[in-house]
N, C-alpha and C. Protein backbone atom coordinates (compact mmCIF):
# COMPACT_ATOMS: atom_id res chain seq x y z
N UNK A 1 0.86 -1.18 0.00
CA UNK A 1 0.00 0.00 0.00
C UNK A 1 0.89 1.23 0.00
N UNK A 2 0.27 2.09 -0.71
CA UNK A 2 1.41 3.33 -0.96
C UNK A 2 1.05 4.96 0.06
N UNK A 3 2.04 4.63 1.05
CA UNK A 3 1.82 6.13 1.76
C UNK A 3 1.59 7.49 0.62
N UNK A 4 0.45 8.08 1.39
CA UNK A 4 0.55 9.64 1.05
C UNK A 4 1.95 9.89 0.81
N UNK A 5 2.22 9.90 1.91
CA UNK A 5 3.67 10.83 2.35
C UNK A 5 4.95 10.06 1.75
N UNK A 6 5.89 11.15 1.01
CA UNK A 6 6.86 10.90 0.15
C UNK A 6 8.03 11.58 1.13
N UNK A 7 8.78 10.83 1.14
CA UNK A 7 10.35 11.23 1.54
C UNK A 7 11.44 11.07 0.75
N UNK A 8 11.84 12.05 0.54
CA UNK A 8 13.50 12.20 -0.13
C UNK A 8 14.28 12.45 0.75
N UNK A 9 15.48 11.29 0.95
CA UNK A 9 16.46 11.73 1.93
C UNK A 9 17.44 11.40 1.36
N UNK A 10 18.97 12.59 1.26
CA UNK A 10 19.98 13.68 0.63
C UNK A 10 20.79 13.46 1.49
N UNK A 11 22.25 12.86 1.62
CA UNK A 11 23.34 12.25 2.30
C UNK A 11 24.34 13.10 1.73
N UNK A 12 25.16 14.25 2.31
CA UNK A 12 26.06 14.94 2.70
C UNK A 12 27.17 14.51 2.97
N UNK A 13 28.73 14.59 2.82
CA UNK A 13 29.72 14.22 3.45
C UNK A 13 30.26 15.05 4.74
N UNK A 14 29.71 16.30 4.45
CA UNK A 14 30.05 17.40 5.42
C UNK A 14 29.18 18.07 5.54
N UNK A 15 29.09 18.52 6.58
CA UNK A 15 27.93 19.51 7.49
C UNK A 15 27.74 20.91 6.36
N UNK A 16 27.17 21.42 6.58
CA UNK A 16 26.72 22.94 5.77
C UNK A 16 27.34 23.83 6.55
N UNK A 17 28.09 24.80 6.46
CA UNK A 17 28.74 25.81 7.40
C UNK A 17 27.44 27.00 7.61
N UNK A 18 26.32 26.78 6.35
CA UNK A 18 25.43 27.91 6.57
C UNK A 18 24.58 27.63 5.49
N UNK A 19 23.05 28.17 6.84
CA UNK A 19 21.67 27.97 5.60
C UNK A 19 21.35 29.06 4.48
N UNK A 20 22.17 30.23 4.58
CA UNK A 20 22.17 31.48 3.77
C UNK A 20 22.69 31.47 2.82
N UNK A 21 21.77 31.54 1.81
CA UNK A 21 22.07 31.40 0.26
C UNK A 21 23.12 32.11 0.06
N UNK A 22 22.97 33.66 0.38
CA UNK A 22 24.32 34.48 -0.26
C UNK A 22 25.61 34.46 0.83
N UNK A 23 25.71 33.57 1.78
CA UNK A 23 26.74 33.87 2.31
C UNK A 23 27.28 32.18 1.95
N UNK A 24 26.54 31.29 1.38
CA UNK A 24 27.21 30.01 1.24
C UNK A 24 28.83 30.05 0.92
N UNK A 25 29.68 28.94 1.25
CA UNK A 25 30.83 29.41 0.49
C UNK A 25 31.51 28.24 0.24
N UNK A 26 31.04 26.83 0.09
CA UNK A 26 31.74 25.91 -0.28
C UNK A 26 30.50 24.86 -0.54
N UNK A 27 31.30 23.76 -1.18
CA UNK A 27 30.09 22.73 -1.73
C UNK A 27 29.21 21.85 -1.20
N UNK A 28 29.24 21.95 0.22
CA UNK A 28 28.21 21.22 0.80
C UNK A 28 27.44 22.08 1.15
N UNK A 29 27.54 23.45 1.45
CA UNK A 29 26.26 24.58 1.44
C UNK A 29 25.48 24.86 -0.20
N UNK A 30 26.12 24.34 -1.28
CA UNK A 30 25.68 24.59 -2.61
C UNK A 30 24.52 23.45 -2.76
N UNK A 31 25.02 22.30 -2.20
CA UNK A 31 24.48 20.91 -2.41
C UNK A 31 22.90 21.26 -1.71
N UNK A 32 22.83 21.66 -0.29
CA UNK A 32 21.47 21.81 -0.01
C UNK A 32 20.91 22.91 -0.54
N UNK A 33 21.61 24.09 -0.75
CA UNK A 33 20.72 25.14 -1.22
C UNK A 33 20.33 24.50 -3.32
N UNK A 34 20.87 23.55 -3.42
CA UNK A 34 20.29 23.32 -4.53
C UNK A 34 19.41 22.79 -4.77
N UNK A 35 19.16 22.22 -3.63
CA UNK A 35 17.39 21.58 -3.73
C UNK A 35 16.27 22.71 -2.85
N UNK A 36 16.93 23.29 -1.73
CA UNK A 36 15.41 24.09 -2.20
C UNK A 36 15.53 25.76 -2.15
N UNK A 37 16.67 25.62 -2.92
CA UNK A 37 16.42 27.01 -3.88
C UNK A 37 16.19 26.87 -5.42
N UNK A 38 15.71 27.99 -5.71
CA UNK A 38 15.73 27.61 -7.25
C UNK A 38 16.06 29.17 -7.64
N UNK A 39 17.49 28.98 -8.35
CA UNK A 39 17.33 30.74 -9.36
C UNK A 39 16.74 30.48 -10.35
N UNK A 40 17.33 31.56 -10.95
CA UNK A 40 16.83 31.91 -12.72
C UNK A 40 16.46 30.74 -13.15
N UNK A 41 18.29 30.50 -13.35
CA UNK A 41 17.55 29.28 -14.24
C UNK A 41 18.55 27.97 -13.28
N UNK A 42 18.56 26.83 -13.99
CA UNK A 42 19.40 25.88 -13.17
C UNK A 42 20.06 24.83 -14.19
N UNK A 43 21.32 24.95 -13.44
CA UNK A 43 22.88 23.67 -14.00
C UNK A 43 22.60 22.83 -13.70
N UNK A 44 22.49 21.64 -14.72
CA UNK A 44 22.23 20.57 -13.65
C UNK A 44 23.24 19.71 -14.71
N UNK A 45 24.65 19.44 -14.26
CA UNK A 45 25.55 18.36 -15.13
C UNK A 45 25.81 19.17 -16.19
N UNK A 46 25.68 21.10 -16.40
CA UNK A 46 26.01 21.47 -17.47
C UNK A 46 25.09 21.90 -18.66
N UNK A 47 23.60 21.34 -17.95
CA UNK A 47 22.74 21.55 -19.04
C UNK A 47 21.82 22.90 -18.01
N UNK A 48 21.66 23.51 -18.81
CA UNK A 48 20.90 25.06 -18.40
C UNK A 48 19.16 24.55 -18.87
N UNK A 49 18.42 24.71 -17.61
CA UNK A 49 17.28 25.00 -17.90
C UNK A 49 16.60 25.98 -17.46
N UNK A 50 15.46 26.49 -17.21
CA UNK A 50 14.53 27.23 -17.20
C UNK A 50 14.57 26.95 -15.33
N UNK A 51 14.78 28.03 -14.50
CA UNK A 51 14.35 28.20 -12.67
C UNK A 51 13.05 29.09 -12.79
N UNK A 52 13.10 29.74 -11.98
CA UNK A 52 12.73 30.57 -11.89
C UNK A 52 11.77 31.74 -13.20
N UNK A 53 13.06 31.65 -13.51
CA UNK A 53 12.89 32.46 -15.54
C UNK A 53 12.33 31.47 -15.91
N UNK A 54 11.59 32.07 -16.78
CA UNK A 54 10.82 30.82 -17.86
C UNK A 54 11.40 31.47 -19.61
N UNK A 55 12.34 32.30 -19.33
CA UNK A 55 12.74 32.46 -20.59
C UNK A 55 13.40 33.53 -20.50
N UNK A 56 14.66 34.23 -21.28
CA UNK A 56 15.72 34.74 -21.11
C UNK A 56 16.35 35.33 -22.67
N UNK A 57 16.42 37.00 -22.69
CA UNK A 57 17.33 37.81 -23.26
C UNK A 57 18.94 37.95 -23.23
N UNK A 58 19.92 37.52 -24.32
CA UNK A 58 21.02 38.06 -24.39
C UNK A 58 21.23 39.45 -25.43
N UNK A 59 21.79 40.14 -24.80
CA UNK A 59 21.63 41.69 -26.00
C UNK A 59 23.05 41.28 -26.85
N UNK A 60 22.89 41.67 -28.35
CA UNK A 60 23.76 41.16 -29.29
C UNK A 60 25.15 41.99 -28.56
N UNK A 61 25.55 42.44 -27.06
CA UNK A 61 27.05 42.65 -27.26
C UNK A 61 27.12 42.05 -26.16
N UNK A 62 25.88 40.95 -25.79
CA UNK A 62 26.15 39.66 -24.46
C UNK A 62 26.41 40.93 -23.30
N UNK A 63 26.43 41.85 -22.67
CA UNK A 63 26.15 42.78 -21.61
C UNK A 63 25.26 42.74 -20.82
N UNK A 64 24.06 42.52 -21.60
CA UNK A 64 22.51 42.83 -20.63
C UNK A 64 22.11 41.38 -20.95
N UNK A 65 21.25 41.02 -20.22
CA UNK A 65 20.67 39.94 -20.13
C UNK A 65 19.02 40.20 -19.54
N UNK A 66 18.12 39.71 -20.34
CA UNK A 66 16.91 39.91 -19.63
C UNK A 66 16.18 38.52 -19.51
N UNK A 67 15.68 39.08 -18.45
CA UNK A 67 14.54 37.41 -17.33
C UNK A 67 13.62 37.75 -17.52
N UNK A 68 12.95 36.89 -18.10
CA UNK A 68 11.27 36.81 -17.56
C UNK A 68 10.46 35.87 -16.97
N UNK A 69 10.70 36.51 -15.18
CA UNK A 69 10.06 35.74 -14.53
C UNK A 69 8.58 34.63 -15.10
N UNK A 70 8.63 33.24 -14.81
CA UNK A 70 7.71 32.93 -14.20
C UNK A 70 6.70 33.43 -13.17
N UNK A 71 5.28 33.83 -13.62
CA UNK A 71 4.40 34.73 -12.54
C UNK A 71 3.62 33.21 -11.60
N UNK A 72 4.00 32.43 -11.94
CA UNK A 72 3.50 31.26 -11.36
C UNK A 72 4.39 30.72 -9.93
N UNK A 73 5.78 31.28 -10.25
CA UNK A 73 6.68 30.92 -9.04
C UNK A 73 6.78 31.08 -8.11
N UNK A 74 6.61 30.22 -6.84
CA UNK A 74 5.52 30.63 -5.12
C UNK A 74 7.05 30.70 -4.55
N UNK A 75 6.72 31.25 -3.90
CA UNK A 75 8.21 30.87 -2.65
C UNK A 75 7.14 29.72 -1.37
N UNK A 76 7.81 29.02 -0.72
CA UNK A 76 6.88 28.05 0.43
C UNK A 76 5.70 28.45 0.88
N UNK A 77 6.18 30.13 1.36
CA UNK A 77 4.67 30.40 1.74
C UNK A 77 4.04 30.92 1.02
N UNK A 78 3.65 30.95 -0.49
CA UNK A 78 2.68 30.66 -1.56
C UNK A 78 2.66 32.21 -2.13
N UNK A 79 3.77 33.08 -1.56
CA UNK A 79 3.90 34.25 -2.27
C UNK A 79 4.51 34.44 -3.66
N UNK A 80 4.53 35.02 -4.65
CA UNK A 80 4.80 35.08 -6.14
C UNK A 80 6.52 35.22 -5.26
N UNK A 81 7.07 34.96 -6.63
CA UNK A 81 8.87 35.21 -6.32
C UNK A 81 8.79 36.46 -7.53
N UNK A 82 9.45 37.71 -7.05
CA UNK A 82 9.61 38.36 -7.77
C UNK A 82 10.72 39.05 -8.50
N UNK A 83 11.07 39.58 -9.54
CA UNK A 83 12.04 39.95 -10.01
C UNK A 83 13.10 40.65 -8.63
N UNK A 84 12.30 41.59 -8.19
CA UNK A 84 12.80 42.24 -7.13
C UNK A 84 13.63 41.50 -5.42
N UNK A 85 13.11 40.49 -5.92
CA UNK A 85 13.60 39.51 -4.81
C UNK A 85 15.25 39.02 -5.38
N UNK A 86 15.26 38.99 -5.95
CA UNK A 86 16.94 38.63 -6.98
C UNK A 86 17.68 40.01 -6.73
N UNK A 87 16.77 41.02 -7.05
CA UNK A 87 17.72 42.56 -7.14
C UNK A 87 17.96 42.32 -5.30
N UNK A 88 17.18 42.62 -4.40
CA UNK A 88 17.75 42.79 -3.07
C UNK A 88 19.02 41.48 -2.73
N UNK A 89 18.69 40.34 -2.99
CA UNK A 89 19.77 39.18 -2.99
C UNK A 89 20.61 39.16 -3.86
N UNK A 90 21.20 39.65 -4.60
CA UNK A 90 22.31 39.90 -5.47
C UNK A 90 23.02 41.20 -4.86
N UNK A 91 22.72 42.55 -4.14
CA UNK A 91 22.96 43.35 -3.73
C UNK A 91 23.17 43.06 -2.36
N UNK A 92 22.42 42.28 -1.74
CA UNK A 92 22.91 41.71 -0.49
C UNK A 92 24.56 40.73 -0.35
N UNK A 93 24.50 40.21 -1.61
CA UNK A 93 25.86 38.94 -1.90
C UNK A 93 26.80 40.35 -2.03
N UNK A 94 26.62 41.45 -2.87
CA UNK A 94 27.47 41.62 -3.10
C UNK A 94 28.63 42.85 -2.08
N UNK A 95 27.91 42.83 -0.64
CA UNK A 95 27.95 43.38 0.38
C UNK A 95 29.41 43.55 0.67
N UNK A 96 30.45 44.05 1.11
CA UNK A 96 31.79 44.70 1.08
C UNK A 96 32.16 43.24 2.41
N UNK A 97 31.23 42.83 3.24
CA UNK A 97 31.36 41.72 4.47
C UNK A 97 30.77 40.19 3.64
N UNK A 98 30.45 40.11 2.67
CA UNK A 98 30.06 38.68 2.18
C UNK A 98 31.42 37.96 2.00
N UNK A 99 31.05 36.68 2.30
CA UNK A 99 32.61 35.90 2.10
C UNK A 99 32.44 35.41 0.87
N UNK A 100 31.84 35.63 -0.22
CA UNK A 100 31.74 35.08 -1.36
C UNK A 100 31.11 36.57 -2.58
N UNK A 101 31.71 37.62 -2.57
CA UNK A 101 31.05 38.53 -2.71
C UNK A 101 31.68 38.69 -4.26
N UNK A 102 32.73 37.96 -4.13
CA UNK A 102 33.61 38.21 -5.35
C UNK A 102 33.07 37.43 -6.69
N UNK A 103 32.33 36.64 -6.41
CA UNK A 103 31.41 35.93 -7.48
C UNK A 103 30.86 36.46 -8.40
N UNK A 104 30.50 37.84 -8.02
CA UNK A 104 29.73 39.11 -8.86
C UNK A 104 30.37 39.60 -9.26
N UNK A 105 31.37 39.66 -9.27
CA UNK A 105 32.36 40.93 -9.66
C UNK A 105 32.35 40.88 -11.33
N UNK A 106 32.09 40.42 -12.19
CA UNK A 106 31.64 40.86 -13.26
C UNK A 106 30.29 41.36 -13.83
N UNK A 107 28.80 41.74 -12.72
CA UNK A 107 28.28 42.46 -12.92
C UNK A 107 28.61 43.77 -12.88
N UNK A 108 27.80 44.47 -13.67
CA UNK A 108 28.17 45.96 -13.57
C UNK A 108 28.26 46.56 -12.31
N UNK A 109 29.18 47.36 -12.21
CA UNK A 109 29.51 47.70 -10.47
C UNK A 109 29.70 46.97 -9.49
N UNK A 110 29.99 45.46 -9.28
CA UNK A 110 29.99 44.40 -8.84
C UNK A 110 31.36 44.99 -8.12
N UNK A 111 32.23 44.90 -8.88
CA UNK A 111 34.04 45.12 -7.47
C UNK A 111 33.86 46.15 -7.08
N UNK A 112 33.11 47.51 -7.90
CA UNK A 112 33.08 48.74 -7.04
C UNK A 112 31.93 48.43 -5.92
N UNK A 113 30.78 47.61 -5.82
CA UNK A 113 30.23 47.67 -4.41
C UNK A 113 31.27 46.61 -3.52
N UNK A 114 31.51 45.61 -3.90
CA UNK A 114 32.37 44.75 -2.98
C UNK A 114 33.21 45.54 -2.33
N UNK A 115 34.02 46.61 -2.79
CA UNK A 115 35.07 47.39 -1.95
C UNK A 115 34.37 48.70 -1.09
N UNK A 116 33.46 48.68 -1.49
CA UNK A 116 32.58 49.69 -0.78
C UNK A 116 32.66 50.80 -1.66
N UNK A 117 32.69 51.06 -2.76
CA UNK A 117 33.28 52.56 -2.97
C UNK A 117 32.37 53.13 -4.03
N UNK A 118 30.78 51.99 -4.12
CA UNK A 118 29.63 52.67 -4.63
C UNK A 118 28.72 52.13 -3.72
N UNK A 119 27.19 52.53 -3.65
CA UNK A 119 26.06 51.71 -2.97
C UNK A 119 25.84 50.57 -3.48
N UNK A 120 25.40 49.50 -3.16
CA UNK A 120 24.75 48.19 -3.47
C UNK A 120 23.47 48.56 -4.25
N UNK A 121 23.08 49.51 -4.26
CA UNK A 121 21.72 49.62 -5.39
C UNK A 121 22.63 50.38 -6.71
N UNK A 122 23.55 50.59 -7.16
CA UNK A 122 24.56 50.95 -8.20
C UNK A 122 24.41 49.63 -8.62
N UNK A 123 24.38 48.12 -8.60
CA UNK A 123 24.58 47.19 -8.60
C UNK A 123 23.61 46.73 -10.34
N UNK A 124 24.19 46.53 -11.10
CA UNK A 124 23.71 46.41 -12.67
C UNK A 124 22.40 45.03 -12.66
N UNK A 125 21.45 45.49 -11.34
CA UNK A 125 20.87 44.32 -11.57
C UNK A 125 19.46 45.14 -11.40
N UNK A 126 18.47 45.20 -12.09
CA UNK A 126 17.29 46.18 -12.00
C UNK A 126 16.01 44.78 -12.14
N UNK A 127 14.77 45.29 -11.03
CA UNK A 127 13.61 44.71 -11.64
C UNK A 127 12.85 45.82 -12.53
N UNK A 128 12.84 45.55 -13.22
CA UNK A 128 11.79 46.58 -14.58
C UNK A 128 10.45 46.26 -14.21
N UNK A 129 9.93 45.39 -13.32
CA UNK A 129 8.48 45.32 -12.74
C UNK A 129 8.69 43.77 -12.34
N UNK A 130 7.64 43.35 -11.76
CA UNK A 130 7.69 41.50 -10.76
C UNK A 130 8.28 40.92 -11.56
N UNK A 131 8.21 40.85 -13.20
CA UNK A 131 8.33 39.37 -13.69
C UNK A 131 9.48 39.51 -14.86
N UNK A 132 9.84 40.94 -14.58
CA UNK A 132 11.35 41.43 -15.48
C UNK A 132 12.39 41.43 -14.90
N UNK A 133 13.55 41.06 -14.96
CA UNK A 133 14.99 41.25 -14.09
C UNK A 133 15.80 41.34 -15.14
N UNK A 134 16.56 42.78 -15.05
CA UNK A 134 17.94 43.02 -16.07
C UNK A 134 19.03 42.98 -14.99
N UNK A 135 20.30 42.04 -16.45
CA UNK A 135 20.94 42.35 -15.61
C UNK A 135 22.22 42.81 -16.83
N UNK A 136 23.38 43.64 -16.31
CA UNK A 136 23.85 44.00 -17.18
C UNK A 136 25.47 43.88 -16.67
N UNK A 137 26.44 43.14 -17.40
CA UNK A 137 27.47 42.85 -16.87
C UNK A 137 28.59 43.73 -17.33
N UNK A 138 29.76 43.36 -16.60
CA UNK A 138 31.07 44.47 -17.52
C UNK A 138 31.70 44.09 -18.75
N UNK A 139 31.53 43.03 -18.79
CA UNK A 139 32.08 42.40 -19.94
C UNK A 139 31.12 41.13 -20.53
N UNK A 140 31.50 40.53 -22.00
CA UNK A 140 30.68 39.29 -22.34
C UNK A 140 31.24 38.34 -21.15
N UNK A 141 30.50 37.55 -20.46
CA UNK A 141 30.93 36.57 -19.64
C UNK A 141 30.16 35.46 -20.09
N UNK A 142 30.77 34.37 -20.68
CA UNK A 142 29.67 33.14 -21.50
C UNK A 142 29.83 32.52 -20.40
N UNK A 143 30.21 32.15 -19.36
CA UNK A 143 29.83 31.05 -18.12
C UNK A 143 28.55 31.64 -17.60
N UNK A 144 27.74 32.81 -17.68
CA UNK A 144 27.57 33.66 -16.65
C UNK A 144 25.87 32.62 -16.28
N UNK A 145 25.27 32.04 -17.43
CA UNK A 145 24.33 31.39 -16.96
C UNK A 145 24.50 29.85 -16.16
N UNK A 146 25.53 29.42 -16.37
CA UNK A 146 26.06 28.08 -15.98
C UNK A 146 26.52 28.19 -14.21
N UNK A 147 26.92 29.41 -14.01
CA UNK A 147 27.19 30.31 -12.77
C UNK A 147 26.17 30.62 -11.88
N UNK A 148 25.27 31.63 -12.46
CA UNK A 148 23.95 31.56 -11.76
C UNK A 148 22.94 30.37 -11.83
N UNK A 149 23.43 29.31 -12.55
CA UNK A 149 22.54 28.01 -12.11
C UNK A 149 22.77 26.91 -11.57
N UNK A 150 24.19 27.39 -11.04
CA UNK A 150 24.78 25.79 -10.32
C UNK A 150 25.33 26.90 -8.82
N UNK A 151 25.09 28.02 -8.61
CA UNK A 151 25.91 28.78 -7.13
C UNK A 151 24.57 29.03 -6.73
N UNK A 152 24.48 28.80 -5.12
CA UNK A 152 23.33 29.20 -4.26
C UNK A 152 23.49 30.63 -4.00
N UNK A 153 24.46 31.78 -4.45
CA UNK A 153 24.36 32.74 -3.75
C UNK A 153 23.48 33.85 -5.02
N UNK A 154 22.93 33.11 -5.78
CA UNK A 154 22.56 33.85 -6.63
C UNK A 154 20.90 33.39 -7.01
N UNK A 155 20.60 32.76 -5.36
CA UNK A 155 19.36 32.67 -5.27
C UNK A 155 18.58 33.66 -5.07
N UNK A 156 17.44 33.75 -5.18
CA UNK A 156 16.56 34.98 -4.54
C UNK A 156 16.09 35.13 -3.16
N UNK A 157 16.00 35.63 -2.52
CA UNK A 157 15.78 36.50 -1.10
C UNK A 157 14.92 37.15 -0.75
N UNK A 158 13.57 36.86 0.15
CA UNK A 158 12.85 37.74 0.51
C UNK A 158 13.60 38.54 1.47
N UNK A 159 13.07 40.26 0.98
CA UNK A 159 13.67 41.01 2.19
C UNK A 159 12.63 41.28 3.37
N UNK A 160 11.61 40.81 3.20
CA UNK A 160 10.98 40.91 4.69
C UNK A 160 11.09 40.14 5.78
N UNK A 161 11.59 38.66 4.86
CA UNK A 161 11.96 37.73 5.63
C UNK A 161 13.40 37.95 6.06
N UNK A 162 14.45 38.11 5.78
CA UNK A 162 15.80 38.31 6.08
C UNK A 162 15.79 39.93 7.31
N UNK A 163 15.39 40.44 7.31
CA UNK A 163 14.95 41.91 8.06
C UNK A 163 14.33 41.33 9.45
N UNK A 164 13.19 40.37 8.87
CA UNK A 164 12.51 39.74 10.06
C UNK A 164 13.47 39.22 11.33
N UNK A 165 13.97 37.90 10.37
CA UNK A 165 14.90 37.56 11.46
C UNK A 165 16.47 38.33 11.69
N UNK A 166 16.75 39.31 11.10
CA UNK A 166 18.30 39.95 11.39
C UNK A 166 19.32 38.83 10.87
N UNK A 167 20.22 39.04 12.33
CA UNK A 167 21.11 38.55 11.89
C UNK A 167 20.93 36.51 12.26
N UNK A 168 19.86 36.16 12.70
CA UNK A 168 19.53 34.60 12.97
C UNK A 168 18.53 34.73 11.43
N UNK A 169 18.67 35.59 10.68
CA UNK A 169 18.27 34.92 9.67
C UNK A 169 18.90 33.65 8.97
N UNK A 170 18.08 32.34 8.67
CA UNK A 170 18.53 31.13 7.91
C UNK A 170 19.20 30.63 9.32
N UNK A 171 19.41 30.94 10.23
CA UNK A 171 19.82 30.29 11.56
C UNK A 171 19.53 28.46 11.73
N UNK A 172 18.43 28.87 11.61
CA UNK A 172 17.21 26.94 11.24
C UNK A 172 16.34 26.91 10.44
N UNK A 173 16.01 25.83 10.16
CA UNK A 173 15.22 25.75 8.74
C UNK A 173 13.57 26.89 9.29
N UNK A 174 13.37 27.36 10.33
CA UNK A 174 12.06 27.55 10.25
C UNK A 174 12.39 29.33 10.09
N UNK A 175 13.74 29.68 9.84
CA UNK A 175 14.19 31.23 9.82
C UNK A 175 14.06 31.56 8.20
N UNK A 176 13.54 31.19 7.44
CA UNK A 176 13.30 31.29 6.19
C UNK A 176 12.51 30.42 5.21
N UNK A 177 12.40 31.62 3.54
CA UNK A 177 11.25 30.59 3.03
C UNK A 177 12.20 30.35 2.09
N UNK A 178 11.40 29.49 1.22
CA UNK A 178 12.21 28.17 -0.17
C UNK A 178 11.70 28.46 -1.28
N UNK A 179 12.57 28.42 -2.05
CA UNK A 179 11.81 28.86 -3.78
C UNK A 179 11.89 27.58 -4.38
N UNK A 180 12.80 26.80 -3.90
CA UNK A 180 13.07 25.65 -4.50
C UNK A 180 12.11 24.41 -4.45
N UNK A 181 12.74 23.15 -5.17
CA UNK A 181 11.32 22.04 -5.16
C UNK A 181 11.36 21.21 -3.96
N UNK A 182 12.07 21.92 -2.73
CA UNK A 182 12.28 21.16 -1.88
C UNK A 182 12.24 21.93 -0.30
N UNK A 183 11.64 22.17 0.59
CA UNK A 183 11.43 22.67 1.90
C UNK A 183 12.29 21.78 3.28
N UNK A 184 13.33 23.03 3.41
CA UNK A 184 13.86 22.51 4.80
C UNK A 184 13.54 22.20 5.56
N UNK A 185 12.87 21.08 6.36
CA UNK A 185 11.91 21.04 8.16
C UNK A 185 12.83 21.36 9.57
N UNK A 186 14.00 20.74 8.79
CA UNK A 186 14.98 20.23 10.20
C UNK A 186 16.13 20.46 9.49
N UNK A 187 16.94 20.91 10.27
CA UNK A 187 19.11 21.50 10.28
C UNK A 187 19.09 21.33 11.53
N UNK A 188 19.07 19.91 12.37
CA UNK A 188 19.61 19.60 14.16
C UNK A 188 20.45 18.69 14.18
N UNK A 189 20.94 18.50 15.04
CA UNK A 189 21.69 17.01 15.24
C UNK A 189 22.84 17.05 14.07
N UNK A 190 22.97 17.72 13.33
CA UNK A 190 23.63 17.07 12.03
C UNK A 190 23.06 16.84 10.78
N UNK A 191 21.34 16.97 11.17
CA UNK A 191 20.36 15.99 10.02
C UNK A 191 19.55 16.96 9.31
């Protein structure tokens, strides 16, 4: 007889140093935020599909790049994910204190916010409304989708939720929500 209830259980070699997408900084924090985050779009073995975006602009000098959100995409607690949720979490990664901040540094203004020496909203990443996200880099970078679909720090971020909890934001699984196809219950014991 077949339970309702479905379990997927995900075996780690090493602990997660952290549940925060943009401060992740090595591959066992990538490994869980890859199941329940979801960006743009997603790497999976190299092949780029559709996250978040359900479809995607390169401008003929590869610089700008445009998203168009999925308006269907819930975060856990059944709110739309919006363009604007990427702009605050990309500007958050790219914070002068992120230990992984350098990842950006080929968006536009990306090393000048990392060093501090523009604002984080200078940051070449605009929502044009919920379901638009530009982003505009310094140079052609052809990894740049293979990048944002295999790194957790280039997930999206509610800022009411991250504000909510401060700095125990992502602390335990119940300090944040999930865009991804997969919801944290439990980070105790190890498990």
């Amino acid at each position: 007889k077949e339970s309702a209830e479905k379990v997927f259980r995900y075996s780690t070699n090493t602990e997660a140093t952290t549940l925060d997408p943009t401060k992740a900084n090595c591959v066992s924090d990538n490994e869980i935020q890859h199941a329940v985050t979801e960006g743009l779009v997603r790497n999976t073995g190299g092949e780029i599909t559709a996250g978040v975006a359900e479809d995607w602009e390169v401008s003929e000098d590869g610089l700008v790049y445009t998203f168009t959100l999925n308006p269907d995409a819930k975060w856990s607690d059944g709110e739309q994910i919006k363009a604007q949720d990427f702009v605050y979490a990309w500007q958050r990664l790219m914070d002068p204190a992120a230990p992984y901040a350098f990842i950006g540094e080929y968006i536009k203004n990306g090393a000048e916010v990392e060093k501090g020496e523009v604002a984080p909203t200078e940051l070449g990443v605009v929502a044009k409304d919920d379901t638009t996200l530009e982003v505009t880099l310094v140079h052609p970078t052809s990894y740049f989708l293979s990048l944002v679909g295999s790194s957790a720090q280039f997930a999206p971020l509610r800022q009411d939720v991250v504000e909510k909890y401060g700095k125990d934001f992502a602390a335990d699984a119940e300090k944040n929500v999930y865009s991804g196809p997969y919801i944290l219950t439990s980070a105790e014991n190890q498990k």
